[in-house]
PDB file of N, CA and C in Angstrom:
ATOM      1  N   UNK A   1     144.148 140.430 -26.521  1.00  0.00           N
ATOM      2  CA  UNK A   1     143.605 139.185 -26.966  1.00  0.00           C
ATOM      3  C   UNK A   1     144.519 138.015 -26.643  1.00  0.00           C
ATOM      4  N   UNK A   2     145.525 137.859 -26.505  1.00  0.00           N
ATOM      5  CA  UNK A   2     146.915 137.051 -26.030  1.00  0.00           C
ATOM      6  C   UNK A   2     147.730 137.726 -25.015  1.00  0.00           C
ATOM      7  N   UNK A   3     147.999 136.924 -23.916  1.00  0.00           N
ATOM      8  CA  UNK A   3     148.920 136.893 -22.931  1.00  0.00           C
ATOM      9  C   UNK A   3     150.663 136.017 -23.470  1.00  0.00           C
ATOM     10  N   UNK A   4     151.664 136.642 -23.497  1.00  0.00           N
ATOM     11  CA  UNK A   4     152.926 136.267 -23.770  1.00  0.00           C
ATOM     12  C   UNK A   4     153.439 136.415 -22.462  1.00  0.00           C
ATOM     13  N   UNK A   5     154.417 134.948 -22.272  1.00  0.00           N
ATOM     14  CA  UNK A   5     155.164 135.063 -20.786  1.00  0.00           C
ATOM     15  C   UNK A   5     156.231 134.203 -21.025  1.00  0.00           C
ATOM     16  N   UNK A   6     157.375 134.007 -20.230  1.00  0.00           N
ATOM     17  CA  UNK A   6     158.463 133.683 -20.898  1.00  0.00           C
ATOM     18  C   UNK A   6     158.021 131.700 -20.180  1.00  0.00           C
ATOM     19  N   UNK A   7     158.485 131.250 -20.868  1.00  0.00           N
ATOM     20  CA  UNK A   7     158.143 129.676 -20.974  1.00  0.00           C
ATOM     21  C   UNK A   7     159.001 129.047 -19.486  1.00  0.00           C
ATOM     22  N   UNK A   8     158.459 128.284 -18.350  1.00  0.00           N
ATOM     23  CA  UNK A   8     158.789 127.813 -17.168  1.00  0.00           C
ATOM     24  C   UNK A   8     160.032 127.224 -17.518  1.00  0.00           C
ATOM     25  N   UNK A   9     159.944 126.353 -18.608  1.00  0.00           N
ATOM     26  CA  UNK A   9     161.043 125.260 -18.183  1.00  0.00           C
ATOM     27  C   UNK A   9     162.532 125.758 -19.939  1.00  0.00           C
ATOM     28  N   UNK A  10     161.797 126.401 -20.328  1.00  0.00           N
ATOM     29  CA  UNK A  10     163.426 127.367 -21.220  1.00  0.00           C
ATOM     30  C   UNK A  10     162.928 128.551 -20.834  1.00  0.00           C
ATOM     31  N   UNK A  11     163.764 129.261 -21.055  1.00  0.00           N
ATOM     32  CA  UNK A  11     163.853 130.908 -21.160  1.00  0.00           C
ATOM     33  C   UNK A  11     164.313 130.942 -22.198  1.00  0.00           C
ATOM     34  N   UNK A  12     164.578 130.429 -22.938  1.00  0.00           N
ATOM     35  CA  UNK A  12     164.257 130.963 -24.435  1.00  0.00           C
ATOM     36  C   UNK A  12     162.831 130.696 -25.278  1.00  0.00           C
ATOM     37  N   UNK A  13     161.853 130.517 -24.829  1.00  0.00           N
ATOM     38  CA  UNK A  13     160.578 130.218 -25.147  1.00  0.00           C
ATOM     39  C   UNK A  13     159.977 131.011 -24.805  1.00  0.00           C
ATOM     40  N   UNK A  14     158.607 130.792 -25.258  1.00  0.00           N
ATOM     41  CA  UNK A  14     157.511 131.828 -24.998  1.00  0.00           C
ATOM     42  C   UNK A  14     156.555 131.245 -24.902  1.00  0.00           C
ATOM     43  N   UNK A  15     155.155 131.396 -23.874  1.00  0.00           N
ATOM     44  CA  UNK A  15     153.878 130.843 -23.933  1.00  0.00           C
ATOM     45  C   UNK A  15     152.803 131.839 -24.069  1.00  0.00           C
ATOM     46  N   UNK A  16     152.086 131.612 -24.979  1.00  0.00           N
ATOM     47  CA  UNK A  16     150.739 132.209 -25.542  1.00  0.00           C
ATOM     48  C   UNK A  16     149.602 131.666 -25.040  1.00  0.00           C
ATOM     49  N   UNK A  17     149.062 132.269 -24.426  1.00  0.00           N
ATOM     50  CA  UNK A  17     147.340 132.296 -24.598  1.00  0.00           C
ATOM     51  C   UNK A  17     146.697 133.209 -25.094  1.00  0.00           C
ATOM     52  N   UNK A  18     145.801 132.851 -24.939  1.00  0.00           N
ATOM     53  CA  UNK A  18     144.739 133.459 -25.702  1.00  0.00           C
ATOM     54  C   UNK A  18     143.326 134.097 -24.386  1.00  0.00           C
ATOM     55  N   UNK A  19     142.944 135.476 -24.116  1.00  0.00           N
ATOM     56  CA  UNK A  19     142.570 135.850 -23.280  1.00  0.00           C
ATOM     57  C   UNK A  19     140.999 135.247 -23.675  1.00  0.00           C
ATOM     58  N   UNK A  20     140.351 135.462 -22.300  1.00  0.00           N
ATOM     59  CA  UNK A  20     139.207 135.891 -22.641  1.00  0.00           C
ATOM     60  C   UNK A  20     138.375 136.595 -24.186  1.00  0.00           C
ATOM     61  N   UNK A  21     139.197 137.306 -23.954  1.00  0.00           N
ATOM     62  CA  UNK A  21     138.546 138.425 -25.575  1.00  0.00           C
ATOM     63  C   UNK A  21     139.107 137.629 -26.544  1.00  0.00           C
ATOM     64  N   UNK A  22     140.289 137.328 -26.504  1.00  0.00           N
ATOM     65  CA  UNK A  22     140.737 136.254 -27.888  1.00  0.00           C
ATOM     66  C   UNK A  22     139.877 135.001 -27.849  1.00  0.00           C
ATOM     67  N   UNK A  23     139.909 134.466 -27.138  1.00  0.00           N
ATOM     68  CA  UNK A  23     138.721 133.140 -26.848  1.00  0.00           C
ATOM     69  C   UNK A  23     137.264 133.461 -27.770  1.00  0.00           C
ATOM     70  N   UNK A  24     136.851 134.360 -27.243  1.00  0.00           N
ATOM     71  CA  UNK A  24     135.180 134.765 -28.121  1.00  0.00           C
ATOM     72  C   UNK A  24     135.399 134.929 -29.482  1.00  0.00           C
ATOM     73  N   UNK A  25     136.729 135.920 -29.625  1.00  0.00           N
ATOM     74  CA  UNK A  25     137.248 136.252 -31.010  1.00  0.00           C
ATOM     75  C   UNK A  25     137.188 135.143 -32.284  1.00  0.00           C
ATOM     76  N   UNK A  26     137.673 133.953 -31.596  1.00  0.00           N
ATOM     77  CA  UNK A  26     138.461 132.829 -32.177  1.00  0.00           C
ATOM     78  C   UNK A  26     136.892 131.681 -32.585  1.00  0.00           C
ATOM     79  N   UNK A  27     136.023 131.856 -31.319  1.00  0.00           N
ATOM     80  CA  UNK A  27     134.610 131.381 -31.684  1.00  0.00           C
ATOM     81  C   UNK A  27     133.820 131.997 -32.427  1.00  0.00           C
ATOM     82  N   UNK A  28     133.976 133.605 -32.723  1.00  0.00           N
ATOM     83  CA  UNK A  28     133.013 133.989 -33.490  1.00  0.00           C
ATOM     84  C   UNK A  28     133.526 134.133 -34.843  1.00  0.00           C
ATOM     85  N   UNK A  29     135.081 133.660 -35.634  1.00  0.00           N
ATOM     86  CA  UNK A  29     135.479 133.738 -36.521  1.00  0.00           C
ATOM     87  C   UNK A  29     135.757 132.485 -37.230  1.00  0.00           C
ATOM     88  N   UNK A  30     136.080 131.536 -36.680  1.00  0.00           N
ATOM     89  CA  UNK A  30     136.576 129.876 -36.983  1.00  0.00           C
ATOM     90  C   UNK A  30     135.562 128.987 -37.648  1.00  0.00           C
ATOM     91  N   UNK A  31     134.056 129.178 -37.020  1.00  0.00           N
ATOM     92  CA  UNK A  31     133.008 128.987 -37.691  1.00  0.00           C
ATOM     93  C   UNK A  31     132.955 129.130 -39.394  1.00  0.00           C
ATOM     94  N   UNK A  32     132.480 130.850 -39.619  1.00  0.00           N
ATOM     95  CA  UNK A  32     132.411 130.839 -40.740  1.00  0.00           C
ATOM     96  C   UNK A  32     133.480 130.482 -41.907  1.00  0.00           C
ATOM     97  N   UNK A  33     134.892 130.645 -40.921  1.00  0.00           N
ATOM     98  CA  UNK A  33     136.372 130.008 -41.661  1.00  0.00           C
ATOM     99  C   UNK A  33     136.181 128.671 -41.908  1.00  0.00           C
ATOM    100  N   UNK A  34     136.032 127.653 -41.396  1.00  0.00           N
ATOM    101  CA  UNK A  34     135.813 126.355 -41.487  1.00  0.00           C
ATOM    102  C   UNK A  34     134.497 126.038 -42.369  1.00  0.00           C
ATOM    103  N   UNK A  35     133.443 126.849 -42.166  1.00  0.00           N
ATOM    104  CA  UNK A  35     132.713 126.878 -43.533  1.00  0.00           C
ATOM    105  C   UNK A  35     133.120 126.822 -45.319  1.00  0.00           C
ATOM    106  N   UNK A  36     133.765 128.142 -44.794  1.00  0.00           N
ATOM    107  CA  UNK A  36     134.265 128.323 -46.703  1.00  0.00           C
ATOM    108  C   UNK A  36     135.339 127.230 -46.804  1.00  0.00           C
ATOM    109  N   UNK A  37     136.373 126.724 -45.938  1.00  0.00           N
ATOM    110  CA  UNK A  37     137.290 125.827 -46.290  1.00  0.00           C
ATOM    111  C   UNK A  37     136.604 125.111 -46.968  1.00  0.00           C
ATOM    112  N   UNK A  38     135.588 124.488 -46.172  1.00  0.00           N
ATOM    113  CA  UNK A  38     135.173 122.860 -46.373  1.00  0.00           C
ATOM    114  C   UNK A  38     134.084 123.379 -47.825  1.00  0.00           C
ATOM    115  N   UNK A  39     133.571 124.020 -48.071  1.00  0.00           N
ATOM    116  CA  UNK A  39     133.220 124.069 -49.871  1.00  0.00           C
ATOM    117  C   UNK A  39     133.665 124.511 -50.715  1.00  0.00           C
ATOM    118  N   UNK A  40     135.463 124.834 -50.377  1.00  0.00           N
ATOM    119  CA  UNK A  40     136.317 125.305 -51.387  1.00  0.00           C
ATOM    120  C   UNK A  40     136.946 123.435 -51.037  1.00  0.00           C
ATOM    121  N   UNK A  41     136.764 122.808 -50.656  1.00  0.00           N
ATOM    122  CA  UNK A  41     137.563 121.193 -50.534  1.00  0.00           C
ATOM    123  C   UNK A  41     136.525 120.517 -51.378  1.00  0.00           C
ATOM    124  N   UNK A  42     135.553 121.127 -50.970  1.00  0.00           N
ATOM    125  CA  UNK A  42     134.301 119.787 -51.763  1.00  0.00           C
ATOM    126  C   UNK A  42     134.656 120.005 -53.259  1.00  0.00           C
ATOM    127  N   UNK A  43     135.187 120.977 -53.908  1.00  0.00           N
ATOM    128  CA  UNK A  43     134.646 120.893 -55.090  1.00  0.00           C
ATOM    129  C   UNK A  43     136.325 120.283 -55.739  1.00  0.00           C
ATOM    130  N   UNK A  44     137.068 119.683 -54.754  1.00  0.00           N
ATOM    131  CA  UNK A  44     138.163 118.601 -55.032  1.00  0.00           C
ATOM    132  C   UNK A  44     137.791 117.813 -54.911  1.00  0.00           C
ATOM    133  N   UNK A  45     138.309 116.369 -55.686  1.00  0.00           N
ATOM    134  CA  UNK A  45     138.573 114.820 -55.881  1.00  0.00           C
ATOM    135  C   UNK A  45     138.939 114.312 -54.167  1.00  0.00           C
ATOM    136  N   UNK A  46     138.896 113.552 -53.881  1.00  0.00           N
ATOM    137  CA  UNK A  46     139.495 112.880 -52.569  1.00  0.00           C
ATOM    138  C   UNK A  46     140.916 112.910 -52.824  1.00  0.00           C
ATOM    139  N   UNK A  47     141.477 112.581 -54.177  1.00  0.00           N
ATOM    140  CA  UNK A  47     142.933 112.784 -54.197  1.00  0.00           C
ATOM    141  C   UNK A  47     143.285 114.053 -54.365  1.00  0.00           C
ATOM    142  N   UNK A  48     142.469 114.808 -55.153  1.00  0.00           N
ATOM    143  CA  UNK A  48     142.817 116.359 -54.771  1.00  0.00           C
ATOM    144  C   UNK A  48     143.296 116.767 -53.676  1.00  0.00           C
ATOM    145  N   UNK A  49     142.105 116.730 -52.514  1.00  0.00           N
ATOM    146  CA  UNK A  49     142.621 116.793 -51.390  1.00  0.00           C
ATOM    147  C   UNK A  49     144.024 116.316 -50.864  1.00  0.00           C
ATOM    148  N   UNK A  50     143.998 115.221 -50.935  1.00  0.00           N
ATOM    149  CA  UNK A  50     144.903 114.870 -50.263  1.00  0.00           C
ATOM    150  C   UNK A  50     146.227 114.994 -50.683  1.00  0.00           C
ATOM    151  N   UNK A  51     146.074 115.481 -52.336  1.00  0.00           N
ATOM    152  CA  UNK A  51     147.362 115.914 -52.933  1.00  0.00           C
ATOM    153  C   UNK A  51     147.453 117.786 -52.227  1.00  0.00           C
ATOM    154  N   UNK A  52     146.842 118.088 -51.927  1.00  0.00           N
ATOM    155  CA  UNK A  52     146.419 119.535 -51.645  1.00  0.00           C
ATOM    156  C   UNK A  52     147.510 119.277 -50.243  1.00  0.00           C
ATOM    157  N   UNK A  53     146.681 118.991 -49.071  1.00  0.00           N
ATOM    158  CA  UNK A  53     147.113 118.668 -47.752  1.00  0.00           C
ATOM    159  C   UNK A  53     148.957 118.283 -48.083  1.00  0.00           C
ATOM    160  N   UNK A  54     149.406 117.719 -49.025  1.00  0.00           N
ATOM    161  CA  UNK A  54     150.881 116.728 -48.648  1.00  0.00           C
ATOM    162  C   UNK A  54     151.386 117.734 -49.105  1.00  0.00           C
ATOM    163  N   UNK A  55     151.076 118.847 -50.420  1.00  0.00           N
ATOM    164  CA  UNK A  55     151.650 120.192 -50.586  1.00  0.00           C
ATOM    165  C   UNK A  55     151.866 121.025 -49.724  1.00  0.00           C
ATOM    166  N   UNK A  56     150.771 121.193 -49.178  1.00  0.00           N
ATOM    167  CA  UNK A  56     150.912 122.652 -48.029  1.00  0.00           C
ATOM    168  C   UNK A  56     151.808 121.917 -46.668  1.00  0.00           C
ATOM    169  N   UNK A  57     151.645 120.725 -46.457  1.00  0.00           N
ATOM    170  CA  UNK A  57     152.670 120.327 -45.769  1.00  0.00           C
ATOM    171  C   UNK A  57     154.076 120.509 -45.629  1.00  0.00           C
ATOM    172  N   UNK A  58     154.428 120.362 -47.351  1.00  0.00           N
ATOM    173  CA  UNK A  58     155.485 120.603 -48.023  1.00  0.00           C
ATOM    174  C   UNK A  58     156.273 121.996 -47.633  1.00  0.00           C
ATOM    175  N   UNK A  59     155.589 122.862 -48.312  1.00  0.00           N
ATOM    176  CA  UNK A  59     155.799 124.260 -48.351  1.00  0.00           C
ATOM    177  C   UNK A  59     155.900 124.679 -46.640  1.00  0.00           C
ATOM    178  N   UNK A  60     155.245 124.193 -45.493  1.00  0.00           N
ATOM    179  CA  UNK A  60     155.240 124.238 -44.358  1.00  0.00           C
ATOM    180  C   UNK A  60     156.395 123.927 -43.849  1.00  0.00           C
ATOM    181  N   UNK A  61     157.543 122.893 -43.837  1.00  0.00           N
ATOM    182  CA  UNK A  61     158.958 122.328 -43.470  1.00  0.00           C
ATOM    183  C   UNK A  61     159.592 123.978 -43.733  1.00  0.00           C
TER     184      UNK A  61
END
């Protein structure tokens, strides 16, 4: 489903794609993912959200 190859311009890097088969994978799953996100968000405040988003940001660093 992913191709790994060492990155042109470091060699300490790595570049990912995503094959063919990962490609379809990623369309036939992202859909219904982006579904449930967005009516597990609706049933937040606008500041919810956006207090939500600056958290997971947080925890992300």
């Amino acid at each position: 489903m992913v191709i790994i190859r060492p990155a042109a311009d470091d060699g300490r890097g790595k570049v990912v794609l995503l094959t063919e088969e990962g490609i379809a994978f990623m369309e036939e799953i992202l859909p219904p993912h982006y579904l449930r996100v967005t009516k597990l968000m609706e049933k937040l405040s606008e500041f919810e959200q956006k207090e939500l988003i600056y958290l997971l940001k947080k925890l992300a660093l």
